[in-house]
Protein backbone atom coordinates (compact mmCIF):
# COMPACT_ATOMS: atom_id res chain seq x y z
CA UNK A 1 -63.54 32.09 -13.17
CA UNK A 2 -62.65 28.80 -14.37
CA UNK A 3 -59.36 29.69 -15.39
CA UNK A 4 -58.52 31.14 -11.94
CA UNK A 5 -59.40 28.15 -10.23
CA UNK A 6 -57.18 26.16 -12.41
CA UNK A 7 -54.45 28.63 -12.11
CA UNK A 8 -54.66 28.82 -8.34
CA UNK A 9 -55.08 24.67 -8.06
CA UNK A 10 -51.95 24.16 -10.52
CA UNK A 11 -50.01 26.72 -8.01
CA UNK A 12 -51.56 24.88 -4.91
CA UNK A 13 -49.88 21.58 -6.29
CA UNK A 14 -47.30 22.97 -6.95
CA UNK A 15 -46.42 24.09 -3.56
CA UNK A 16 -47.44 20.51 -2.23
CA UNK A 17 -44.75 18.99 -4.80
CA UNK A 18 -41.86 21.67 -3.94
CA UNK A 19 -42.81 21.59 0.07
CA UNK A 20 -40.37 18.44 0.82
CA UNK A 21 -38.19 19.80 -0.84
CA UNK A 22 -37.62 22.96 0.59
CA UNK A 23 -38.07 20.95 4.07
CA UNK A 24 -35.52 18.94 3.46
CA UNK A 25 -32.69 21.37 2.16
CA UNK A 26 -33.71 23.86 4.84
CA UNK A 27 -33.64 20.58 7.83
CA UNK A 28 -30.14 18.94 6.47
CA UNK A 29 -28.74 17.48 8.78
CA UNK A 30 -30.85 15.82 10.69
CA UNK A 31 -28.58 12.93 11.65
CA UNK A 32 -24.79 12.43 12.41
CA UNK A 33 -22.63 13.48 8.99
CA UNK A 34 -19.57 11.03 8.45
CA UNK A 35 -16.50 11.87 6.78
CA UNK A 36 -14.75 9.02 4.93
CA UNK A 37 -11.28 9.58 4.61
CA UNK A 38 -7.42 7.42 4.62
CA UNK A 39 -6.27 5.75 7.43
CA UNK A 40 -5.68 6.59 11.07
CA UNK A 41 -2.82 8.70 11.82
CA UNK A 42 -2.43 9.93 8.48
CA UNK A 43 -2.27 13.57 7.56
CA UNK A 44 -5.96 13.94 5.65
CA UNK A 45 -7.13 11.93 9.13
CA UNK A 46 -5.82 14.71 11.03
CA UNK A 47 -7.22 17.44 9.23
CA UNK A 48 -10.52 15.49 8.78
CA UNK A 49 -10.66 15.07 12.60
CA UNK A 50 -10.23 19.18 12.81
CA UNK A 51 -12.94 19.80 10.18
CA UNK A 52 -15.55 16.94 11.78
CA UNK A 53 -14.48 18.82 15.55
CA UNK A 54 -15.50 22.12 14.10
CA UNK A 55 -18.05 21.38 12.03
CA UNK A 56 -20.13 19.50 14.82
CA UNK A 57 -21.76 22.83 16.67
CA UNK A 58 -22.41 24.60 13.42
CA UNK A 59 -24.16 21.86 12.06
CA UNK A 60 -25.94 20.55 14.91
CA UNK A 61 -25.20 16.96 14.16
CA UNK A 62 -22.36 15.28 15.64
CA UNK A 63 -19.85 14.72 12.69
CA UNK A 64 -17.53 11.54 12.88
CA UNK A 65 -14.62 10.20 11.27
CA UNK A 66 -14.48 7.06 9.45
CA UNK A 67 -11.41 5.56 8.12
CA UNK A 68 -10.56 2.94 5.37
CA UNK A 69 -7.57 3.00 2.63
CA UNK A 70 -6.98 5.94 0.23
CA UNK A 71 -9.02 4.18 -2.35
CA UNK A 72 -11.65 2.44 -0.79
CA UNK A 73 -12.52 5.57 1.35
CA UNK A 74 -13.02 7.80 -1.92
CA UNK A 75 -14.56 4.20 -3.53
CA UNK A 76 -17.36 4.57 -0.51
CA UNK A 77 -18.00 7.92 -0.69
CA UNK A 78 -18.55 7.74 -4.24
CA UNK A 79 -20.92 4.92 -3.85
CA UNK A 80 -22.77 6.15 -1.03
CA UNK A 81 -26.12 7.78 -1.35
CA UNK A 82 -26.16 11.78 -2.35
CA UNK A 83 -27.88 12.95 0.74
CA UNK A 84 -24.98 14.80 2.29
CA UNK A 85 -24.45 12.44 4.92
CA UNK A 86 -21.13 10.74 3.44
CA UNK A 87 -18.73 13.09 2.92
CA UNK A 88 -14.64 12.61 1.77
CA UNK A 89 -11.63 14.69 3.49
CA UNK A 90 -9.28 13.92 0.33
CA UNK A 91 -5.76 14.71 -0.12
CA UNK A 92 -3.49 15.02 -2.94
CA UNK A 93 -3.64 10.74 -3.74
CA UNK A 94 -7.46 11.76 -4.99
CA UNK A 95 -6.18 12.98 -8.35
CA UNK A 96 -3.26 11.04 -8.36
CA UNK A 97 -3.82 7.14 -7.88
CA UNK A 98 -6.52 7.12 -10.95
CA UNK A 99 -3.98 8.66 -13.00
CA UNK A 100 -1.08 5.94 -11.68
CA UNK A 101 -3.26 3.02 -11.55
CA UNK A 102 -7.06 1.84 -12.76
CA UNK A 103 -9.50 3.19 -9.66
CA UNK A 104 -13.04 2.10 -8.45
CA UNK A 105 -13.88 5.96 -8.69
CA UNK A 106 -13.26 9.13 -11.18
CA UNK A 107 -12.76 12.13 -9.09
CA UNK A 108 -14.33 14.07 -11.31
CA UNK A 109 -17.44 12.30 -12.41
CA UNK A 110 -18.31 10.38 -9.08
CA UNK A 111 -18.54 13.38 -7.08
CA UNK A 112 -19.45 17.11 -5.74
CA UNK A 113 -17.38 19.34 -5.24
CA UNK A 114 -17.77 21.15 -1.73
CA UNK A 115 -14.51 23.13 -0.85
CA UNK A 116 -10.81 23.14 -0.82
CA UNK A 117 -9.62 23.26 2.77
CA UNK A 118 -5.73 23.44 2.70
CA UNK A 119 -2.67 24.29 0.70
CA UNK A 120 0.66 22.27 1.32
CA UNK A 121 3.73 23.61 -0.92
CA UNK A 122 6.74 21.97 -0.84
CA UNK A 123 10.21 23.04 -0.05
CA UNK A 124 13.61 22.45 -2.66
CA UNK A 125 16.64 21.29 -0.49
CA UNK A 126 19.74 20.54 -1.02
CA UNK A 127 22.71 18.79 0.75
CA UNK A 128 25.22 21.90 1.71
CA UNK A 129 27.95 19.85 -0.05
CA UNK A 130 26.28 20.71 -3.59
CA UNK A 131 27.60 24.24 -4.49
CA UNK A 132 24.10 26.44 -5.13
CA UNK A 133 22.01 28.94 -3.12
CA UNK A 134 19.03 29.35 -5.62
CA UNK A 135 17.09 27.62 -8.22
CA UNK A 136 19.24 29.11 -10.96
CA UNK A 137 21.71 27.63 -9.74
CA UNK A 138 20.29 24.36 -9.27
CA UNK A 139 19.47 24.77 -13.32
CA UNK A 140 23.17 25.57 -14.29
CA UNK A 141 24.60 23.04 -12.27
CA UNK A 142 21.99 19.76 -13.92
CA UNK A 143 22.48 21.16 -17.27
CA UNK A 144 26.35 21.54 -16.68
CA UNK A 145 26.06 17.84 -15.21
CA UNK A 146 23.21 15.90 -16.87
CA UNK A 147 22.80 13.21 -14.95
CA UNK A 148 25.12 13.84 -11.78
CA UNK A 149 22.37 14.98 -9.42
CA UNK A 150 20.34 12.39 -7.60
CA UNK A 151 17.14 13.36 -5.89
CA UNK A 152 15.70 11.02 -3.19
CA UNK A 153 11.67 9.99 -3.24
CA UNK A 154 9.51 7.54 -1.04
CA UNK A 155 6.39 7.09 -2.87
CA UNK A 156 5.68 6.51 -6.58
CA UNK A 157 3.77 9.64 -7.45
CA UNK A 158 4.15 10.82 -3.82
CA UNK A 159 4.98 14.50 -2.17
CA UNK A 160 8.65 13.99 -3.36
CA UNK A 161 8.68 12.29 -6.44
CA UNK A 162 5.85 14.29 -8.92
CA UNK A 163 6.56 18.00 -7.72
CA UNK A 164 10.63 16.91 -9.09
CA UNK A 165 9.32 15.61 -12.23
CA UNK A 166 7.08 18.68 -13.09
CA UNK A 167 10.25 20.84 -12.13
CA UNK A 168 12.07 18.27 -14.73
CA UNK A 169 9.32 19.06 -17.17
CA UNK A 170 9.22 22.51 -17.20
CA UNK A 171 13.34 23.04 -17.02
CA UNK A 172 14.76 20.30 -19.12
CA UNK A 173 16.89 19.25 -16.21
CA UNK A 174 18.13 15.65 -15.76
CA UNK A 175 17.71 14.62 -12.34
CA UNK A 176 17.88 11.41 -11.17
CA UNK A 177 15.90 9.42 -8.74
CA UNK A 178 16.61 7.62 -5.85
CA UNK A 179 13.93 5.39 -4.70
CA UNK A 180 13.29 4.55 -1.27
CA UNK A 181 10.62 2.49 0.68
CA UNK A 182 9.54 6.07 3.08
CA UNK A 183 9.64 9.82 3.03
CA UNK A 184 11.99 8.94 6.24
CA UNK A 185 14.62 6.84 4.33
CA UNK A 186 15.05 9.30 1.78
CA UNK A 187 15.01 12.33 4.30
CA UNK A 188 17.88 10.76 6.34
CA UNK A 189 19.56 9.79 2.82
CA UNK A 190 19.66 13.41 2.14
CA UNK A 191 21.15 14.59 5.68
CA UNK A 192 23.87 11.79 4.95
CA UNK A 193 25.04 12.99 1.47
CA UNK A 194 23.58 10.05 -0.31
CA UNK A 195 21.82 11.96 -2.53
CA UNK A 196 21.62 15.65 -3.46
CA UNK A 197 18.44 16.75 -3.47
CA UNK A 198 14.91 16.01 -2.62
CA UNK A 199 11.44 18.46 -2.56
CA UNK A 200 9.63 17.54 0.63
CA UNK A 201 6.79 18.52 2.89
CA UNK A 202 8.50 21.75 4.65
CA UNK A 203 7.90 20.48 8.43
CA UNK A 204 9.63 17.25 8.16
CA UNK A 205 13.10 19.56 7.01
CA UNK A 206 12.51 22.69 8.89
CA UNK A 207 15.09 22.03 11.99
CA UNK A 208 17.65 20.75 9.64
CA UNK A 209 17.71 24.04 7.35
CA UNK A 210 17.47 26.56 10.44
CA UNK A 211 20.34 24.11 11.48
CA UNK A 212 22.51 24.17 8.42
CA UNK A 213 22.41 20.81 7.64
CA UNK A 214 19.98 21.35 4.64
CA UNK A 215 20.15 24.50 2.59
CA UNK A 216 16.79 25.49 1.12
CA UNK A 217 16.48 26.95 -2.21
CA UNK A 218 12.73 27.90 -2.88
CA UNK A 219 9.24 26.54 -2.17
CA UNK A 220 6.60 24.95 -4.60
CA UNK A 221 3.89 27.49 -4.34
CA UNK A 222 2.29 30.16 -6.63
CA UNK A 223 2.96 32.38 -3.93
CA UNK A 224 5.44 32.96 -1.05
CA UNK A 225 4.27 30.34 1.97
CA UNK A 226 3.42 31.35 5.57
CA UNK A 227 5.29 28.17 6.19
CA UNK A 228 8.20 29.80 5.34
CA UNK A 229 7.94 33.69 3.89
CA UNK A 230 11.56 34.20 3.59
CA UNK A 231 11.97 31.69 0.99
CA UNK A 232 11.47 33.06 -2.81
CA UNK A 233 9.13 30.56 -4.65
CA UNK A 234 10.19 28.12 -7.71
CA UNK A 235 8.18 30.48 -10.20
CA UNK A 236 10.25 33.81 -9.22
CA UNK A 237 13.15 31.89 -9.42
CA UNK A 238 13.47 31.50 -12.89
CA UNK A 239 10.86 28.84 -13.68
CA UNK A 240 7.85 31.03 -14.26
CA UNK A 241 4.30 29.46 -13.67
CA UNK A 242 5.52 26.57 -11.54
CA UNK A 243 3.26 25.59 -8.69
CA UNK A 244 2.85 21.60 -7.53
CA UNK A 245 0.71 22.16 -3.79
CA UNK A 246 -0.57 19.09 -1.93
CA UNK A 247 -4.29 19.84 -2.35
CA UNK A 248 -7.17 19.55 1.05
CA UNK A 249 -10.36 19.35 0.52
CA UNK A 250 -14.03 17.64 1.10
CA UNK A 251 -16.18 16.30 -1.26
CA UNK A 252 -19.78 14.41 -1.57
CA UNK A 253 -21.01 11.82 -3.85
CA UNK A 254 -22.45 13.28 -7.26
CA UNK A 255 -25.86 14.10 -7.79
CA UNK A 256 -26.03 15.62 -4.11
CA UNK A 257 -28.25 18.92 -4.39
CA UNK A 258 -27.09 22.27 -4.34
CA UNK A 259 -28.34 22.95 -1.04
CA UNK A 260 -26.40 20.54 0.99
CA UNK A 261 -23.64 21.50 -0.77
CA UNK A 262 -23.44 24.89 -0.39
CA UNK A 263 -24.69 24.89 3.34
CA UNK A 264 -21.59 22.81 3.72
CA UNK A 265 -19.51 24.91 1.88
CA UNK A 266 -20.87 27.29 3.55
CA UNK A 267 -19.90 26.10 7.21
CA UNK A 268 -16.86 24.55 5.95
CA UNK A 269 -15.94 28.36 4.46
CA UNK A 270 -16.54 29.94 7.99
CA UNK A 271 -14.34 27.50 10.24
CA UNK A 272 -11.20 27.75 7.65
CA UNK A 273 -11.45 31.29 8.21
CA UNK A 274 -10.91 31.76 11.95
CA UNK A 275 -7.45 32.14 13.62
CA UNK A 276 -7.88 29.04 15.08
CA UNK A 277 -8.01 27.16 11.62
CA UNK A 278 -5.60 29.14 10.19
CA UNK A 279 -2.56 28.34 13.16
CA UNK A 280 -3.56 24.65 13.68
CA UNK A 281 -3.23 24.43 10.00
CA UNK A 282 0.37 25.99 9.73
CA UNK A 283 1.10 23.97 12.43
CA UNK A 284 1.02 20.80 10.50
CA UNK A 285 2.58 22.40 7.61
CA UNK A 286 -0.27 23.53 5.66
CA UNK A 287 -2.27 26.52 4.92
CA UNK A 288 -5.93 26.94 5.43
CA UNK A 289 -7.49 27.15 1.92
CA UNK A 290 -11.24 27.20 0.85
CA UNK A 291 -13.16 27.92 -2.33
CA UNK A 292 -16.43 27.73 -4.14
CA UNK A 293 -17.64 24.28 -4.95
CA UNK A 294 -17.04 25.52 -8.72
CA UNK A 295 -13.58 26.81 -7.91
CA UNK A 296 -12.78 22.91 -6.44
CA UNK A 297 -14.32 21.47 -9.23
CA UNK A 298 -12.34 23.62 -11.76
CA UNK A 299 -9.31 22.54 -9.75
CA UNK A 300 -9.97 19.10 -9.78
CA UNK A 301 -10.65 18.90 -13.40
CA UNK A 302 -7.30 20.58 -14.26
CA UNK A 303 -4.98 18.87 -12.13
CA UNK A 304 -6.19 15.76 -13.69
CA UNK A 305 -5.34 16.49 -16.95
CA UNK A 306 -2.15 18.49 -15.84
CA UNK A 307 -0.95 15.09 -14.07
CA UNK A 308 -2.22 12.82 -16.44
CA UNK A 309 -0.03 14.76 -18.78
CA UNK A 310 2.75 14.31 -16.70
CA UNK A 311 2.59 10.92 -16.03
CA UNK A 312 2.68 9.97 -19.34
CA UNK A 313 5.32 12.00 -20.79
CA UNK A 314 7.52 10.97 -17.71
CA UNK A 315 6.50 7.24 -17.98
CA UNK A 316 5.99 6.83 -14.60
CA UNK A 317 4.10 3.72 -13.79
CA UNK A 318 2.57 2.35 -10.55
CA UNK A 319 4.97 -0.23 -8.49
């Protein structure tokens, strides 16, 4: 009899300890959810506006927007408190700037994974004065003239510039860059036969290839792109295994339980999948993409390394 007593007090307590708990992974949220994320205007600001928008009725807390520099928004959010109620919308400068430059945060260590959200490829362009239709082509013609192609890039381990040197990595090519202070200057640099060639977001060169004034050879993802199905990818083009996406996705502080992050993931999962989601996405010239907080963290983890590697070997340094 004793020992049944005891047996039924230690599961009493037990229930008393686990009760808040439960209560509070079963009540999240119970106040407004902000996502952190880069400044206003910016691409990951739109998208983060879309997510807070549709994340709002599931949830049942208003979600809001906050916005601060690349690094000091992922800085906060790594800082803030794991309760779920700081959240990042990062894009592809997450992975990147620690690798260019020292950062306030690791993007591996400082937080949670919670989902991917989009995919961004790039596109391969080329003046129609340079004599190639294909990535082949584009691989005879650098190794037949080391040297004698220019590509044209705004940002130091931007959209335009890393994608090129991975392509250089994995080819043996010589290309040359062509800095410039935008995407813009180096677009318009590009229509004007200043340079040769340049890898860019597809929206921002879309009118000019269905013009003719650009003629696209292939696009940077795994797979064909909804963005543009009619273009063969780098990897079936003769560089096999080449991929370089701009990543989406949202992320919380570490240490945040596994409840709140998978009913996140778990909302976030449902919105990205609705034709809504999918066409606004496309729209702004990415693709709707989620995952498992494992399959983000996975991703995270390699692209790290994989740029890491490629920053190094490239020597490409932080101005």
């Amino acid at each position: 009899m004793i020992r049944l007593r005891t047996l039924v007090l230690n599961f009493s307590v037990g229930l008393i300890a686990s009760g808040p708990i439960v209560a509070f992974s079963q009540d999240f949220p119970t106040r407004p959810i902000r996502i952190v994320t880069s400044a206003a205007g910016g691409g990951n600001d739109f998208m983060a506006r879309l997510m807070a928008q549709w994340l709002t009725g599931p949830l049942g807390q208003q979600v809001i927007v906050e916005n601060r520099t690349s690094m000091l928004a992922y800085e906060t959010v790594a800082k803030a408190q794991p309760d779920g109620y700081s959240i990042s919308y990062f894009g592809s400068s997450f992975a990147t700037l620690p690798v260019l430059q020292e950062a306030p945060y690791h993007p591996v260590r400082d937080f949670s994974p919670i989902s991917l959200t989009e995919s961004a490829p790039v596109v391969v362009v080329v003046h129609p004065s340079v004599p190639i239709k294909s990535i082949k082509e584009l691989i005879a013609l650098a190794k037949a003239k080391p040297g004698a192609i220019n590509y044209g890039s705004g940002t130091t381990g931007g959209a335009q510039h890393l994608p090129v040197e991975y392509f250089k990595s994995m080819t043996g090519v010589n290309l040359v860059r062509v800095a410039y202070k935008g995407s813009g200057p180096a677009h318009n640099a590009l229509l004007g036969g200043e340079i040769q060639l340049m890898f860019t977001t597809i929206p921002s060169v879309m009118p000019h290839i269905k013009s003719g004034k650009l003629t696209a050879l292939a696009v940077s993802s795994l797979k064909r792109s909804a963005l543009a199905p009619d273009l063969p990818t780098v990897a079936e083009s003769g560089v096999p295994g080449y991929e370089f996406i701009g990543p989406g996705g949202i992320v919380a502080p570490a240490k945040t339980s596994a409840a709140i992050i998978n009913r996140l993931n778990r909302e976030i999962v449902r919105v990205l999948s609705t034709p809504e989601a999918k066409e606004k996405f496309l729209s702004v010239g990415a693709e709707a993409t989620s995952s498992t907080p494992a399959e983000l963290g996975a991703f995270v983890k390699s692209e790290m390394a994989r740029l890491a590697k490629l920053v190094k070997e490239a020597g490409i340094t932080e101005k």
